[in-house]
Protein backbone atom coordinates (compact mmCIF):
# COMPACT_ATOMS: atom_id res chain seq x y z
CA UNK A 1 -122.85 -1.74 -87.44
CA UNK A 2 -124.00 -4.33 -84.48
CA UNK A 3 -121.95 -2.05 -82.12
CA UNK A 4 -124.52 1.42 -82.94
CA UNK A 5 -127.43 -1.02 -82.76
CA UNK A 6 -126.36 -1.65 -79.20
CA UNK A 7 -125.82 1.98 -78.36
CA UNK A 8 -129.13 2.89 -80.10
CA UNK A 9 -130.80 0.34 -78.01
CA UNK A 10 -129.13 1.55 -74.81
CA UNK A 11 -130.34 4.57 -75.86
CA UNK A 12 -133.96 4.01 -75.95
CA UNK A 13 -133.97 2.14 -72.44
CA UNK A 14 -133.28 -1.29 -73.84
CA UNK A 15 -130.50 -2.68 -71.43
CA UNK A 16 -131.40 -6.25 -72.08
CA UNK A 17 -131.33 -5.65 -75.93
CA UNK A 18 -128.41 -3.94 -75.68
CA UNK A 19 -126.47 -6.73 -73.88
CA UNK A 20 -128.09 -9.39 -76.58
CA UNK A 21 -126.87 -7.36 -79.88
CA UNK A 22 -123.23 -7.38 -77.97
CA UNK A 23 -123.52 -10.90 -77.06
CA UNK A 24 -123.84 -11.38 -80.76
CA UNK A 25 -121.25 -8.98 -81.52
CA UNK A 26 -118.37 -10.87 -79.37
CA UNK A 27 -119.47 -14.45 -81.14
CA UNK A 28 -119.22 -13.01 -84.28
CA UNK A 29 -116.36 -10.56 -83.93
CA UNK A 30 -114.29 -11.73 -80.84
CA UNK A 31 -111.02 -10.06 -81.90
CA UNK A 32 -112.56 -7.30 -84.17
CA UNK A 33 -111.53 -3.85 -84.28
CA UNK A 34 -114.27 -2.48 -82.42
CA UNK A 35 -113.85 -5.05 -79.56
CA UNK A 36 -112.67 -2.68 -76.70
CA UNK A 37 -115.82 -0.19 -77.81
CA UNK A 38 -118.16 -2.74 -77.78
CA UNK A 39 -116.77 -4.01 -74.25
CA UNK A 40 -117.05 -0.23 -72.99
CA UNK A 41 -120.63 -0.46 -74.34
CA UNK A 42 -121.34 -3.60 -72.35
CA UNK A 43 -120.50 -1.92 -69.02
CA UNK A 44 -122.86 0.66 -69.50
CA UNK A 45 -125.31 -1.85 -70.67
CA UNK A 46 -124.76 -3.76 -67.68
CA UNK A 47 -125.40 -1.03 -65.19
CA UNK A 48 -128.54 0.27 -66.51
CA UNK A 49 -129.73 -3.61 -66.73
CA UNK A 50 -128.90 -3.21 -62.98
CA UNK A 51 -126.07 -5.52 -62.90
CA UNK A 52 -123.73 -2.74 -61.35
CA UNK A 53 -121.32 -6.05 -59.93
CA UNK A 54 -120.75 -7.23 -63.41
CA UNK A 55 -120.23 -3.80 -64.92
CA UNK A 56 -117.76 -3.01 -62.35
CA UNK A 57 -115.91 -5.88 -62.64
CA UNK A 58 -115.89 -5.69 -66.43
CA UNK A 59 -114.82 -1.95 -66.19
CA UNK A 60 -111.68 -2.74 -64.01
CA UNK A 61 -110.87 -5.56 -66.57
CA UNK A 62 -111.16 -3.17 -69.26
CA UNK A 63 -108.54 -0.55 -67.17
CA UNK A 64 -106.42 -2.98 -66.04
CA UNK A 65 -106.10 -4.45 -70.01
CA UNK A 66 -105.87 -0.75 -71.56
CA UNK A 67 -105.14 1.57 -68.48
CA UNK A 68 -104.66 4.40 -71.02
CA UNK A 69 -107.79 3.27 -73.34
CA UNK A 70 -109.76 6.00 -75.30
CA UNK A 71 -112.28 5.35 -72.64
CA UNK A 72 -110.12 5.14 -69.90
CA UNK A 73 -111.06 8.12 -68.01
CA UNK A 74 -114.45 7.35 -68.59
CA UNK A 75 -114.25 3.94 -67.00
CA UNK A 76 -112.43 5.42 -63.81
CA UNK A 77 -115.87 7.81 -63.50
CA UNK A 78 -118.00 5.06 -63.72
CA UNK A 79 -115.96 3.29 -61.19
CA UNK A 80 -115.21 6.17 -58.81
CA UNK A 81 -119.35 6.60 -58.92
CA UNK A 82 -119.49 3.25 -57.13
């Protein structure tokens, strides 16, 4: 599955590898099932790549689309960490 590739990669200190396995997740599965997850994924991605204004943004897009989201509360952490 492309999206535990990504977290694997995150993982193992692999930000930029992580963000190219989703990149290649949301071309090939743009409206898949494990969209929101992988979108999650892609904030912390972005952070530890050190783009903390992208991952922010993204996060707040994420809330605003699914305020009560499975990964909702961990979003608003991330956020309130800012």
């Amino acid at each position: 599955m492309v999206v535990e590739q990504a977290r694997g990669e995150l993982r193992a200190g692999r930000a930029s590898a992580a963000l190219r396995t989703l990149d290649a997740h949301d071309r090939d599965f743009s409206n898949g099932p494990l969209r929101y997850e992988a979108q999650v994924l892609r904030v912390d991605a972005l952070a530890a790549a050190g783009e903390r204004a992208s991952a922010v943004t993204l996060a707040r897009a994420l809330l605003r689309e699914r305020p009560n989201g499975a990964s909702a509360n961990r979003l608003r952490a991330f956020l309130a960490s800012e």
